[in-house]
PDBML (XML) file of the C-alpha atoms, coordinates in Angstrom:
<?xml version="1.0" encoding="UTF-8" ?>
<PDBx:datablock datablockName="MODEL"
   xmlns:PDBx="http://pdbml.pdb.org/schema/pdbx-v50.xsd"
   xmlns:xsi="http://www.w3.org/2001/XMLSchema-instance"
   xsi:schemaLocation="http://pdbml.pdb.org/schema/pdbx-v50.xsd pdbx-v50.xsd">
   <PDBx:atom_siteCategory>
      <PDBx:atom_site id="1">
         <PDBx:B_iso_or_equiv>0.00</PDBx:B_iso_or_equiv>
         <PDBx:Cartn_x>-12.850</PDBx:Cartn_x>
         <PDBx:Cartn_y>-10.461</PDBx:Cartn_y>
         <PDBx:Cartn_z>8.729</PDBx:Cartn_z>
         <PDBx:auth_asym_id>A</PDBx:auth_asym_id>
         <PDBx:auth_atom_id>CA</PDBx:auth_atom_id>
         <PDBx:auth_comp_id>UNK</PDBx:auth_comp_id>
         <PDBx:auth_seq_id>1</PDBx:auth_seq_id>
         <PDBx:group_PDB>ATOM</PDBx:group_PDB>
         <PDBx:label_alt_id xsi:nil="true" />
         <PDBx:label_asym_id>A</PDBx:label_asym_id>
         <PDBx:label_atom_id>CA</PDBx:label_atom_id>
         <PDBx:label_comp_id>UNK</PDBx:label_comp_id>
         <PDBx:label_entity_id>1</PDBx:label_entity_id>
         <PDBx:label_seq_id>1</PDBx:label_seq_id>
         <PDBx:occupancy>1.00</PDBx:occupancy>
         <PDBx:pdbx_PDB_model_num>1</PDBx:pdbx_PDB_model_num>
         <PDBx:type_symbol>C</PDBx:type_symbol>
      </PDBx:atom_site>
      <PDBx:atom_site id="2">
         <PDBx:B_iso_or_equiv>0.00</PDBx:B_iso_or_equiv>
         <PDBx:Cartn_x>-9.084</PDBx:Cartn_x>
         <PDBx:Cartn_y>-9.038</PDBx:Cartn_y>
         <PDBx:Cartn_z>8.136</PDBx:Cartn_z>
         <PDBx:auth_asym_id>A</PDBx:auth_asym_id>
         <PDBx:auth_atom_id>CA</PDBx:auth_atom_id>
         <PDBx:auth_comp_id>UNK</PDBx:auth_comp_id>
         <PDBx:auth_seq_id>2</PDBx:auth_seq_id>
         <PDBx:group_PDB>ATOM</PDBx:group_PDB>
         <PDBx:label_alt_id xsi:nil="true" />
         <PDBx:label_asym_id>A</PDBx:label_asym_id>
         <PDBx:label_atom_id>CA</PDBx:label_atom_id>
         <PDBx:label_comp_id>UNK</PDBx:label_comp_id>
         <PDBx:label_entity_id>1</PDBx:label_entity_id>
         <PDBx:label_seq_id>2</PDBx:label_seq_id>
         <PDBx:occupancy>1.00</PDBx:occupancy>
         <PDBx:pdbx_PDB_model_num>1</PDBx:pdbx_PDB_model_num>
         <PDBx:type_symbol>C</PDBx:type_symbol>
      </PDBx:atom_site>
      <PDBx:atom_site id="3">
         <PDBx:B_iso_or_equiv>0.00</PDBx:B_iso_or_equiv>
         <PDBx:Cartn_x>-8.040</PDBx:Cartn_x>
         <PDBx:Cartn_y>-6.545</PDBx:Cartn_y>
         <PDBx:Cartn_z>6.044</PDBx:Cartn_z>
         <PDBx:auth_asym_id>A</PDBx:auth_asym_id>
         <PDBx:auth_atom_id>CA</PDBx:auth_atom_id>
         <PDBx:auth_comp_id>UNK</PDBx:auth_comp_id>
         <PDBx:auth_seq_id>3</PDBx:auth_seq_id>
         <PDBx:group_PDB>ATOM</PDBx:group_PDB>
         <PDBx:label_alt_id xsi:nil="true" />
         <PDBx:label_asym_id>A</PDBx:label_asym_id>
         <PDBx:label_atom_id>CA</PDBx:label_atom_id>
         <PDBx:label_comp_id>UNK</PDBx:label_comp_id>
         <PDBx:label_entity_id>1</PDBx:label_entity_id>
         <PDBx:label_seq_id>3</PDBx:label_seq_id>
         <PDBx:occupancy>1.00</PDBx:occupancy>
         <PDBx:pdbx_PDB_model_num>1</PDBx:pdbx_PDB_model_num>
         <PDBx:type_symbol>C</PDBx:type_symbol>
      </PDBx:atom_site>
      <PDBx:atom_site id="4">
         <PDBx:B_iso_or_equiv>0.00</PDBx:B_iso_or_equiv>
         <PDBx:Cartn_x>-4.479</PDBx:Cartn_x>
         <PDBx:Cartn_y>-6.041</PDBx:Cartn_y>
         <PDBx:Cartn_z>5.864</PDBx:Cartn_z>
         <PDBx:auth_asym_id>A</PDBx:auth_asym_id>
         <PDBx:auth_atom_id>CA</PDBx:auth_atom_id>
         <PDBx:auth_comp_id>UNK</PDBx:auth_comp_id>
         <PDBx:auth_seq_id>4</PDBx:auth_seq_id>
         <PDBx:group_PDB>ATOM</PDBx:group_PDB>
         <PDBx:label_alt_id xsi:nil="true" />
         <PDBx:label_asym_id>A</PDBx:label_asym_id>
         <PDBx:label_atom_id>CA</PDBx:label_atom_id>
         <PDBx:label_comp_id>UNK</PDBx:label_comp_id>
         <PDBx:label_entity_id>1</PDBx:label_entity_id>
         <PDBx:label_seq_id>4</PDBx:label_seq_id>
         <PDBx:occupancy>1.00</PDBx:occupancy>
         <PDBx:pdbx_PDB_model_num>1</PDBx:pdbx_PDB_model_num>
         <PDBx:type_symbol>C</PDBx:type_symbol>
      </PDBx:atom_site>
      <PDBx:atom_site id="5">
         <PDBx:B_iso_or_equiv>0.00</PDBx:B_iso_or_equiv>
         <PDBx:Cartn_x>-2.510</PDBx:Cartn_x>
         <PDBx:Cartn_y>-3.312</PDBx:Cartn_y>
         <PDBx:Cartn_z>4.117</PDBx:Cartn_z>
         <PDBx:auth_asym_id>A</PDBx:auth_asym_id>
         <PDBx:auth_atom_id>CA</PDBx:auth_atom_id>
         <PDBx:auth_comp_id>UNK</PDBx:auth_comp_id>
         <PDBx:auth_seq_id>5</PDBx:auth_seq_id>
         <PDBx:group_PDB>ATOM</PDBx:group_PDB>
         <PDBx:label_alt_id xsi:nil="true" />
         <PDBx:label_asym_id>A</PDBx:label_asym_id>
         <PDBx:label_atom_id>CA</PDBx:label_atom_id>
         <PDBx:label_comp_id>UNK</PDBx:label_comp_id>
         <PDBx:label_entity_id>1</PDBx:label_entity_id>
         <PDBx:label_seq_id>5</PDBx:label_seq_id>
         <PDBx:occupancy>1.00</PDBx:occupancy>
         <PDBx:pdbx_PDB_model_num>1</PDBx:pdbx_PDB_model_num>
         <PDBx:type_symbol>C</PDBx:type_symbol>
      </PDBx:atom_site>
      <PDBx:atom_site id="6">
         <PDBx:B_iso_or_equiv>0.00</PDBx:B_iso_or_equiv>
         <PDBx:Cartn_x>1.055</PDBx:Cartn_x>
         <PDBx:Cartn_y>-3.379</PDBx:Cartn_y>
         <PDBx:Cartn_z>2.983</PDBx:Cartn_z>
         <PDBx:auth_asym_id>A</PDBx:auth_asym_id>
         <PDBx:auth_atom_id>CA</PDBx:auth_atom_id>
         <PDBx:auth_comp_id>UNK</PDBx:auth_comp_id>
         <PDBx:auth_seq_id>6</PDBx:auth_seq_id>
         <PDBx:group_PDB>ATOM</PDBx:group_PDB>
         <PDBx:label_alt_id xsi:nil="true" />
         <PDBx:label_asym_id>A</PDBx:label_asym_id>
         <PDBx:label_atom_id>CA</PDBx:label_atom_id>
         <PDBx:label_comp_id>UNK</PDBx:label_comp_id>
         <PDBx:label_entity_id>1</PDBx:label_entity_id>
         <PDBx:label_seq_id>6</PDBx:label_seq_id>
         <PDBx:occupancy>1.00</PDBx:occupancy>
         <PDBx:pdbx_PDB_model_num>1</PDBx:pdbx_PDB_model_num>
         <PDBx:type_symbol>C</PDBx:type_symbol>
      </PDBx:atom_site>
      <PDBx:atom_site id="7">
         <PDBx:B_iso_or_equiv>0.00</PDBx:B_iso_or_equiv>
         <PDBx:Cartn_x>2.797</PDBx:Cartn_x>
         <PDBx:Cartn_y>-0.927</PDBx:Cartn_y>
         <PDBx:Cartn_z>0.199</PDBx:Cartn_z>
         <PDBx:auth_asym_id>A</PDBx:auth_asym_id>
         <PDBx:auth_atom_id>CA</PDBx:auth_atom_id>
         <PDBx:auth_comp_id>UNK</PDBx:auth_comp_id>
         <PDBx:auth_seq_id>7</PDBx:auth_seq_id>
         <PDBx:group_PDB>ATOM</PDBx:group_PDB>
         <PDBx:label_alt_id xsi:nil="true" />
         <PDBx:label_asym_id>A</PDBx:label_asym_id>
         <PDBx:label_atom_id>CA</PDBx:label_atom_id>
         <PDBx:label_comp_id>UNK</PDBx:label_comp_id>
         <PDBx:label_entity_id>1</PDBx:label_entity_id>
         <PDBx:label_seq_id>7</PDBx:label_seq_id>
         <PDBx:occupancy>1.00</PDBx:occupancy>
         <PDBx:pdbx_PDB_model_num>1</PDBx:pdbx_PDB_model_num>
         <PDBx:type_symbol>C</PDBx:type_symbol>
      </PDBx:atom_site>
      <PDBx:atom_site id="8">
         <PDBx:B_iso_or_equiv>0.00</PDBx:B_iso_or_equiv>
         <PDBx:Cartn_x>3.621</PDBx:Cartn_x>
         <PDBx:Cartn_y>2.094</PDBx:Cartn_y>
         <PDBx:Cartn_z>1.834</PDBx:Cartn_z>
         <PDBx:auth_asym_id>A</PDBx:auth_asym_id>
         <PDBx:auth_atom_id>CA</PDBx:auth_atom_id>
         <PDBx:auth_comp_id>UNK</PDBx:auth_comp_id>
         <PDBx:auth_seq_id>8</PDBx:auth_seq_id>
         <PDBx:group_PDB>ATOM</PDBx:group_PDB>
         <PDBx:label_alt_id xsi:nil="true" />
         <PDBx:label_asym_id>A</PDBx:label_asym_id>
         <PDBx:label_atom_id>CA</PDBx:label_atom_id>
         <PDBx:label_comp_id>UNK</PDBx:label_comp_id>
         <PDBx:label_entity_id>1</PDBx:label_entity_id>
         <PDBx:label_seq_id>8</PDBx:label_seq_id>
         <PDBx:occupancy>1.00</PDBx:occupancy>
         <PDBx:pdbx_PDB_model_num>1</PDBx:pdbx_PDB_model_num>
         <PDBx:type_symbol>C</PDBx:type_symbol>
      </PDBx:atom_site>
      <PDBx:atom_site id="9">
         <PDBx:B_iso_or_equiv>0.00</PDBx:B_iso_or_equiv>
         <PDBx:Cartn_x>6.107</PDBx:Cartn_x>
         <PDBx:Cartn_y>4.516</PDBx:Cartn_y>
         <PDBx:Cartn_z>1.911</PDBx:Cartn_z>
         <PDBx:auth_asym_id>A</PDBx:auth_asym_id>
         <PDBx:auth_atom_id>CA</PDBx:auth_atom_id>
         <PDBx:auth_comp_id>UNK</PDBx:auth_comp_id>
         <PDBx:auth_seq_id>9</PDBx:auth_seq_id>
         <PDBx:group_PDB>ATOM</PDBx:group_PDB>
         <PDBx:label_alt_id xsi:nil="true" />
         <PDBx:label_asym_id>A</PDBx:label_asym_id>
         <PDBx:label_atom_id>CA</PDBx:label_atom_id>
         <PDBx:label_comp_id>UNK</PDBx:label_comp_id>
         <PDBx:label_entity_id>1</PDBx:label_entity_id>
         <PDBx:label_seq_id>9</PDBx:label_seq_id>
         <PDBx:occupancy>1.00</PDBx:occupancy>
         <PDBx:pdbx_PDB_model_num>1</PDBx:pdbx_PDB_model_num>
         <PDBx:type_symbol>C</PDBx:type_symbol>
      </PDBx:atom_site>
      <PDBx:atom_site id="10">
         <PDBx:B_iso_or_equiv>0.00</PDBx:B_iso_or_equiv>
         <PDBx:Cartn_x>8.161</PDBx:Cartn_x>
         <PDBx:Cartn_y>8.061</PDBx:Cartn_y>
         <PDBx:Cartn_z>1.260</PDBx:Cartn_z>
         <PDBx:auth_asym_id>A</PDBx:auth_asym_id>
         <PDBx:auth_atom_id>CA</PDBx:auth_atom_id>
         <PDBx:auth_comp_id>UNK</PDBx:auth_comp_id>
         <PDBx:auth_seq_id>10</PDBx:auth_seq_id>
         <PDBx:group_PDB>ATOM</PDBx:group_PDB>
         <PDBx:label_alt_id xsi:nil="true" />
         <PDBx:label_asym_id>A</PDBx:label_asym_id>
         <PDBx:label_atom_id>CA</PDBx:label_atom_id>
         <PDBx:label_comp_id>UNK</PDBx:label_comp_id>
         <PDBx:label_entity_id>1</PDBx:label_entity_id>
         <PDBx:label_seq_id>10</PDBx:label_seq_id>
         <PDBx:occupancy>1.00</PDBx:occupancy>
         <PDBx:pdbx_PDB_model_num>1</PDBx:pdbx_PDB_model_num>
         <PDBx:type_symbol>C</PDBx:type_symbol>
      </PDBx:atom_site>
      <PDBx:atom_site id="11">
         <PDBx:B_iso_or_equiv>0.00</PDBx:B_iso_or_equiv>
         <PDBx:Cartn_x>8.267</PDBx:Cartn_x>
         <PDBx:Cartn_y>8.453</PDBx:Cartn_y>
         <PDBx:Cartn_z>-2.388</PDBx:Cartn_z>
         <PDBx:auth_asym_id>A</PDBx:auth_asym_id>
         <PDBx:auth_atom_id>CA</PDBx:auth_atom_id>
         <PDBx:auth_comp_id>UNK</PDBx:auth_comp_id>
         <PDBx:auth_seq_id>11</PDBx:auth_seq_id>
         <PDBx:group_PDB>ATOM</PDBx:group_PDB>
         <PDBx:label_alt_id xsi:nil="true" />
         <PDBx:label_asym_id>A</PDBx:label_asym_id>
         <PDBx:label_atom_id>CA</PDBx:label_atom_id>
         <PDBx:label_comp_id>UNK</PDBx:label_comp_id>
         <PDBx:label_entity_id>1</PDBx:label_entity_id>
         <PDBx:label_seq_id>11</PDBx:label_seq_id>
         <PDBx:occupancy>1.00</PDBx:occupancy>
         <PDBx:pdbx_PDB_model_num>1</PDBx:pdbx_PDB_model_num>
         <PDBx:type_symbol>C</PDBx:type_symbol>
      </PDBx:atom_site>
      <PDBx:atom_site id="12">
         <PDBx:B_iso_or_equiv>0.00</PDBx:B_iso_or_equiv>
         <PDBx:Cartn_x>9.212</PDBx:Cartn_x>
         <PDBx:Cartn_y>11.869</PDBx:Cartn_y>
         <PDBx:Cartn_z>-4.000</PDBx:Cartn_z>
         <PDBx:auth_asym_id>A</PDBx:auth_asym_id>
         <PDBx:auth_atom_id>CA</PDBx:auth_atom_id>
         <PDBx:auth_comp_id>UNK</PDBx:auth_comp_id>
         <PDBx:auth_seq_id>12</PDBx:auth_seq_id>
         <PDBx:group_PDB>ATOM</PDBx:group_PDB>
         <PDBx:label_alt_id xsi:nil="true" />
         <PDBx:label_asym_id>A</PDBx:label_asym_id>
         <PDBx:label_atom_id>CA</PDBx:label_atom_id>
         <PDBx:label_comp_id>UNK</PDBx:label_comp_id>
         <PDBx:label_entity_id>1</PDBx:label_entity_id>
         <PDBx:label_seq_id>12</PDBx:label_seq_id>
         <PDBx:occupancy>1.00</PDBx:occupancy>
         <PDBx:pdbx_PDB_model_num>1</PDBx:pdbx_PDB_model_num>
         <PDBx:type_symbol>C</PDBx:type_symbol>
      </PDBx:atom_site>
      <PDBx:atom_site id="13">
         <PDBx:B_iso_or_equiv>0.00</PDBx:B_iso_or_equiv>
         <PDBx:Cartn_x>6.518</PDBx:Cartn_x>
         <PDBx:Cartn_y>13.739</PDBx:Cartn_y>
         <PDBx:Cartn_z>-5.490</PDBx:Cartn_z>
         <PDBx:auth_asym_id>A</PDBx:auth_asym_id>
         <PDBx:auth_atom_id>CA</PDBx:auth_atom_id>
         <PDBx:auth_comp_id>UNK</PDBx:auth_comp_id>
         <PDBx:auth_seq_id>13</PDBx:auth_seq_id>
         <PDBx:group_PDB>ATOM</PDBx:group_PDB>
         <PDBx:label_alt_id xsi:nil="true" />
         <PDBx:label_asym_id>A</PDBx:label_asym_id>
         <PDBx:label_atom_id>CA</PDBx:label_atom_id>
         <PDBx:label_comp_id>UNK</PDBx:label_comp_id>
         <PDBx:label_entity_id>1</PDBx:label_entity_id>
         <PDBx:label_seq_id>13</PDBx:label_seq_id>
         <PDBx:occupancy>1.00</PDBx:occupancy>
         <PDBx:pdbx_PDB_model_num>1</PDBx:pdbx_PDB_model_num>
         <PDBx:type_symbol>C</PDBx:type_symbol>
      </PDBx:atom_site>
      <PDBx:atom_site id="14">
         <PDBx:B_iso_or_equiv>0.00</PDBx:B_iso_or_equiv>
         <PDBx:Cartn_x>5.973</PDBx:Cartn_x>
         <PDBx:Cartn_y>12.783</PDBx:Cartn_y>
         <PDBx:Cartn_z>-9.291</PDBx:Cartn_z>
         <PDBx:auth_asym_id>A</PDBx:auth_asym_id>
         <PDBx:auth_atom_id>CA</PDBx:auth_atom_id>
         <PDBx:auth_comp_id>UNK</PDBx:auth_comp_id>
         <PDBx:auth_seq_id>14</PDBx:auth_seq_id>
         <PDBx:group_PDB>ATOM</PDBx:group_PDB>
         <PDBx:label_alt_id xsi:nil="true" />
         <PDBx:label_asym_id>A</PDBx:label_asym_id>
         <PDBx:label_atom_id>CA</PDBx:label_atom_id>
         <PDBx:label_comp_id>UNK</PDBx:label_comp_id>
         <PDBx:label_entity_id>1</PDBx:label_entity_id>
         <PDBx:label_seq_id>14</PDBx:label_seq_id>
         <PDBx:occupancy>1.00</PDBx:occupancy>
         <PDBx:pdbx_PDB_model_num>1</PDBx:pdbx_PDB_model_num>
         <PDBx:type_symbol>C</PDBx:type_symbol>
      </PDBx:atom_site>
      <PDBx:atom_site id="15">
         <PDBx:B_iso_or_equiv>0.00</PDBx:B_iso_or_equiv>
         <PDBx:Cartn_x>6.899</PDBx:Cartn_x>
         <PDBx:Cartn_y>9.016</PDBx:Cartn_y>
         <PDBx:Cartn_z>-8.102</PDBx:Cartn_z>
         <PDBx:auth_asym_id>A</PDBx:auth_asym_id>
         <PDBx:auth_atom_id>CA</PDBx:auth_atom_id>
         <PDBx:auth_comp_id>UNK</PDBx:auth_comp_id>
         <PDBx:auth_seq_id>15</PDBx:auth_seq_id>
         <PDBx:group_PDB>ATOM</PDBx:group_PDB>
         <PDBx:label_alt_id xsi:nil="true" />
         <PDBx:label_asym_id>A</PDBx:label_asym_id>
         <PDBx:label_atom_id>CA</PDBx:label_atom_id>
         <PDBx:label_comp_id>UNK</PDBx:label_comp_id>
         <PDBx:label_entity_id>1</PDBx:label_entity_id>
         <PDBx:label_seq_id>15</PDBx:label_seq_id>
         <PDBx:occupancy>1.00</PDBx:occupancy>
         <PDBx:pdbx_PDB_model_num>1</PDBx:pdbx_PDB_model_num>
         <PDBx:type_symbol>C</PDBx:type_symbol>
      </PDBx:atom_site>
      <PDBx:atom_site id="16">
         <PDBx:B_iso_or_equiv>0.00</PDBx:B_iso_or_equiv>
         <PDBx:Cartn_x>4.723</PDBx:Cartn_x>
         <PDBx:Cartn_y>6.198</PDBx:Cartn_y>
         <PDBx:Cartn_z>-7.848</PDBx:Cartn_z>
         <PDBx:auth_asym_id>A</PDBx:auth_asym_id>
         <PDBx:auth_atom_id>CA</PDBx:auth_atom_id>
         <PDBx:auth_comp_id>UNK</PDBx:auth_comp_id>
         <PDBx:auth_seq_id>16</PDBx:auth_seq_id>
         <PDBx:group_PDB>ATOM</PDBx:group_PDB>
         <PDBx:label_alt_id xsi:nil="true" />
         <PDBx:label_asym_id>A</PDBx:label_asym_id>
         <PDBx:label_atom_id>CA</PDBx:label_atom_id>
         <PDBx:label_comp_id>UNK</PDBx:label_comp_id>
         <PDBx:label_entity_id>1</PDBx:label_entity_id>
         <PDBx:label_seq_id>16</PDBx:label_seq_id>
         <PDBx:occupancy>1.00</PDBx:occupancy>
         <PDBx:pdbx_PDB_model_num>1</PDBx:pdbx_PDB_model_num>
         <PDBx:type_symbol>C</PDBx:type_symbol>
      </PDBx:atom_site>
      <PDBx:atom_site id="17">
         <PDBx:B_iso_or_equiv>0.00</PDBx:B_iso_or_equiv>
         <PDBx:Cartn_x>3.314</PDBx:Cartn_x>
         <PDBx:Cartn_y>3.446</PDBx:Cartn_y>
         <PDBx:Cartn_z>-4.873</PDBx:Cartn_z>
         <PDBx:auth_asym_id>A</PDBx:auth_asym_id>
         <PDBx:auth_atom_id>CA</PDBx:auth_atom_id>
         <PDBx:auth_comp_id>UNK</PDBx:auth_comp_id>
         <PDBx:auth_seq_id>17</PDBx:auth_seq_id>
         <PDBx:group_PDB>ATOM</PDBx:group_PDB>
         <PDBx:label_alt_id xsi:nil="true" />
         <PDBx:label_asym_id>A</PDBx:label_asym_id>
         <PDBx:label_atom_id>CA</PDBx:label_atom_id>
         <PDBx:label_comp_id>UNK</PDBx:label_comp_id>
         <PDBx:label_entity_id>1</PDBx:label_entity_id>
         <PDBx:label_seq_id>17</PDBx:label_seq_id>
         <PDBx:occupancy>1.00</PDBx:occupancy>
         <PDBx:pdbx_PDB_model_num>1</PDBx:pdbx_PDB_model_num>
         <PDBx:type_symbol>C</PDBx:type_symbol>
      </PDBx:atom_site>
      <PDBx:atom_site id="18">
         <PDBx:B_iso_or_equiv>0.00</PDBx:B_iso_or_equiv>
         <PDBx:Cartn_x>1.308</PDBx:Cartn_x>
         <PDBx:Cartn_y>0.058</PDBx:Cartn_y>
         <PDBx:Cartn_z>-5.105</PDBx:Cartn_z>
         <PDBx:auth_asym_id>A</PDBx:auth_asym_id>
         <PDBx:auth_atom_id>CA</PDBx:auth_atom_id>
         <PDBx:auth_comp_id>UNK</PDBx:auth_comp_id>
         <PDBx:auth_seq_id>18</PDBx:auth_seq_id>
         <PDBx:group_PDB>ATOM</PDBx:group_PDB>
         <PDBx:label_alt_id xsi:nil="true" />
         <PDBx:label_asym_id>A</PDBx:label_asym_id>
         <PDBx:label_atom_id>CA</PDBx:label_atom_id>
         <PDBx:label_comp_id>UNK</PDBx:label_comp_id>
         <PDBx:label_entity_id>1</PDBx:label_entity_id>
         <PDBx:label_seq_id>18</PDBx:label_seq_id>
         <PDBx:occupancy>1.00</PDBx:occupancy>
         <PDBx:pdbx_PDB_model_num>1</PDBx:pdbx_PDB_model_num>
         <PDBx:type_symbol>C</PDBx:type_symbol>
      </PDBx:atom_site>
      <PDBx:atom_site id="19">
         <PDBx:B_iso_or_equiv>0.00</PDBx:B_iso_or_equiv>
         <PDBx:Cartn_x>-0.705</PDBx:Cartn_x>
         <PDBx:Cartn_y>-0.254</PDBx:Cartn_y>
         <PDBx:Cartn_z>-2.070</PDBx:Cartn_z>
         <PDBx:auth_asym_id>A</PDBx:auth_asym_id>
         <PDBx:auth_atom_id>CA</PDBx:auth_atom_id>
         <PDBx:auth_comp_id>UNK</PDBx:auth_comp_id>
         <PDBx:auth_seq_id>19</PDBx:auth_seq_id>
         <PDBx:group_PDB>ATOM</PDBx:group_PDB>
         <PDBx:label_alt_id xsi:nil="true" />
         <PDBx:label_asym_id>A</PDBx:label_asym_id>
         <PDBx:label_atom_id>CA</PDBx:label_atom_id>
         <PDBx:label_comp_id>UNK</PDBx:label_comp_id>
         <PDBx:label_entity_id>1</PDBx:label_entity_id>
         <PDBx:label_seq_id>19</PDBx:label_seq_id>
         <PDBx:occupancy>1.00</PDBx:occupancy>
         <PDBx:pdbx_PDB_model_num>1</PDBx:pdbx_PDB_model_num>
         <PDBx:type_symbol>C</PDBx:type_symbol>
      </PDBx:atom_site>
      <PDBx:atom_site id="20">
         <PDBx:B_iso_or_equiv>0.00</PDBx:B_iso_or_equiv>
         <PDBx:Cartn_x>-2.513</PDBx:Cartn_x>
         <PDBx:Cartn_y>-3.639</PDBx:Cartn_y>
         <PDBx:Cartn_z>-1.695</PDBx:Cartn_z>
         <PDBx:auth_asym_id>A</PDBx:auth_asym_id>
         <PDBx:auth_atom_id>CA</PDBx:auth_atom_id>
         <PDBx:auth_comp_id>UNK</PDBx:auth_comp_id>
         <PDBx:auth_seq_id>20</PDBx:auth_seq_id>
         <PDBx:group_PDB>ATOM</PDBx:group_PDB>
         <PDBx:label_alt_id xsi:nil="true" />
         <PDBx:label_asym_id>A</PDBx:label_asym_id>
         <PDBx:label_atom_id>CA</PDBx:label_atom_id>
         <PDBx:label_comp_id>UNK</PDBx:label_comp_id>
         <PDBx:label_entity_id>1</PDBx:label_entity_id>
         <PDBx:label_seq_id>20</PDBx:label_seq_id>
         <PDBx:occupancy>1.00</PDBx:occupancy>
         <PDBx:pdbx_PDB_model_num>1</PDBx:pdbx_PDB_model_num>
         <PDBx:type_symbol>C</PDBx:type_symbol>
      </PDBx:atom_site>
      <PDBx:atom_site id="21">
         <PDBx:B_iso_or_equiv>0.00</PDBx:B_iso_or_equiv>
         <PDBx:Cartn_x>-4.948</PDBx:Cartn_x>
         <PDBx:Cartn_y>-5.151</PDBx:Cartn_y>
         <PDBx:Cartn_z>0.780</PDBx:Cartn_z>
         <PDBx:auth_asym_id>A</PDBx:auth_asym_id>
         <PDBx:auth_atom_id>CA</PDBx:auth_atom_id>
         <PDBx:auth_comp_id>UNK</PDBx:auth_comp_id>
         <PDBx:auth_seq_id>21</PDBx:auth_seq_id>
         <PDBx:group_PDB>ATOM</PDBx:group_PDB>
         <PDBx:label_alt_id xsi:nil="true" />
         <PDBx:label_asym_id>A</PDBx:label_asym_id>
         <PDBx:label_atom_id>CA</PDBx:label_atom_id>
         <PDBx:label_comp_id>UNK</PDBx:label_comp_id>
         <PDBx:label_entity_id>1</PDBx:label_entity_id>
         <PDBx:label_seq_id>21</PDBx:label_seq_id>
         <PDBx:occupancy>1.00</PDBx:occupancy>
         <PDBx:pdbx_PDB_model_num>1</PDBx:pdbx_PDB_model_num>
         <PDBx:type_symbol>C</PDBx:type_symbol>
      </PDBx:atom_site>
      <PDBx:atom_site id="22">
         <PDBx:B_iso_or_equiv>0.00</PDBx:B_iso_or_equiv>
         <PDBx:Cartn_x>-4.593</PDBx:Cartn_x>
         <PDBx:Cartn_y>-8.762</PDBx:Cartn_y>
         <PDBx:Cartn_z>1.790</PDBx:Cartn_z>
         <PDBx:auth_asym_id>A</PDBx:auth_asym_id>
         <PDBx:auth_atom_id>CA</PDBx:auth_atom_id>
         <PDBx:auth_comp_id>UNK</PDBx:auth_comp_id>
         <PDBx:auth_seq_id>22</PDBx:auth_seq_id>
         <PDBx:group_PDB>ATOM</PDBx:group_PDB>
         <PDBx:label_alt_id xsi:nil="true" />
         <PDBx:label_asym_id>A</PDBx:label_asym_id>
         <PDBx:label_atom_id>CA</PDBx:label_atom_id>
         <PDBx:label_comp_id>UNK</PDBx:label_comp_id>
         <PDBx:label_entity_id>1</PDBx:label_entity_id>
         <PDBx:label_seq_id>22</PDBx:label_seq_id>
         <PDBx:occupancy>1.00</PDBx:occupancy>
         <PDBx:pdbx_PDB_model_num>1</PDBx:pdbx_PDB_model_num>
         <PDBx:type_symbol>C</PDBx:type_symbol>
      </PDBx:atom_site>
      <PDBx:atom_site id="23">
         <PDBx:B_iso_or_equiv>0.00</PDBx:B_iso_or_equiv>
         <PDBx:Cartn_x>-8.472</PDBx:Cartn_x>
         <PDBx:Cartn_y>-9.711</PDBx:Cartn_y>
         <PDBx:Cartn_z>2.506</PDBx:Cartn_z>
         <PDBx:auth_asym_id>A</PDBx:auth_asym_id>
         <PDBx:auth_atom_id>CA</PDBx:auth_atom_id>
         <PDBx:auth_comp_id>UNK</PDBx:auth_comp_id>
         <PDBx:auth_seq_id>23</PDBx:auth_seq_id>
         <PDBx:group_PDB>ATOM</PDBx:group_PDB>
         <PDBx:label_alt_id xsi:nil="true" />
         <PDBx:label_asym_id>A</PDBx:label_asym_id>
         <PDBx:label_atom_id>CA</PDBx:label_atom_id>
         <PDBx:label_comp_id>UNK</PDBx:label_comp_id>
         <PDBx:label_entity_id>1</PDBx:label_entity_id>
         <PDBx:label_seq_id>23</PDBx:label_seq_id>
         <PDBx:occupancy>1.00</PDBx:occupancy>
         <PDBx:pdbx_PDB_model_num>1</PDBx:pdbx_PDB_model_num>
         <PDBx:type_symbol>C</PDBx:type_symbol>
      </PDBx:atom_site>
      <PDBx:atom_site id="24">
         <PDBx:B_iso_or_equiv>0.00</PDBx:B_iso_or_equiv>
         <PDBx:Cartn_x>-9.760</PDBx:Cartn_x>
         <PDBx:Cartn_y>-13.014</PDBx:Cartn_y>
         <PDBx:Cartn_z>4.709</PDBx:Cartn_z>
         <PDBx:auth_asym_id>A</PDBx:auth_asym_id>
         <PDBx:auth_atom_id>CA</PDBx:auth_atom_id>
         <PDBx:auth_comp_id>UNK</PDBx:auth_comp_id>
         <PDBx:auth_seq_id>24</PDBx:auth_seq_id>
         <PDBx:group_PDB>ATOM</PDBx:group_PDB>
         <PDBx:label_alt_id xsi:nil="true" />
         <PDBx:label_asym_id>A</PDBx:label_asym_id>
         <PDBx:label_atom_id>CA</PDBx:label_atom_id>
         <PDBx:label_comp_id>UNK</PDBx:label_comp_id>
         <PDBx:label_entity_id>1</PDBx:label_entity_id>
         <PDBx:label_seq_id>24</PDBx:label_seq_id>
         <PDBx:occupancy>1.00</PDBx:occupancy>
         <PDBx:pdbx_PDB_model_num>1</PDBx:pdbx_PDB_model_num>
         <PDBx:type_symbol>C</PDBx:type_symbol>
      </PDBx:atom_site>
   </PDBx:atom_siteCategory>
</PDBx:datablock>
């Protein structure tokens, strides 16, 4: 099993973010 996370960052408050997990 791998989970693997990708899609963060330093966004200003009010902004937005897509996390996503790449599962196997």
């Amino acid at each position: 099993v791998q989970l693997v996370e990708s899609g963060g960052g330093l966004v200003q408050a009010g902004g937005s973010l897509r996390l996503s997990c790449a599962a196997s």
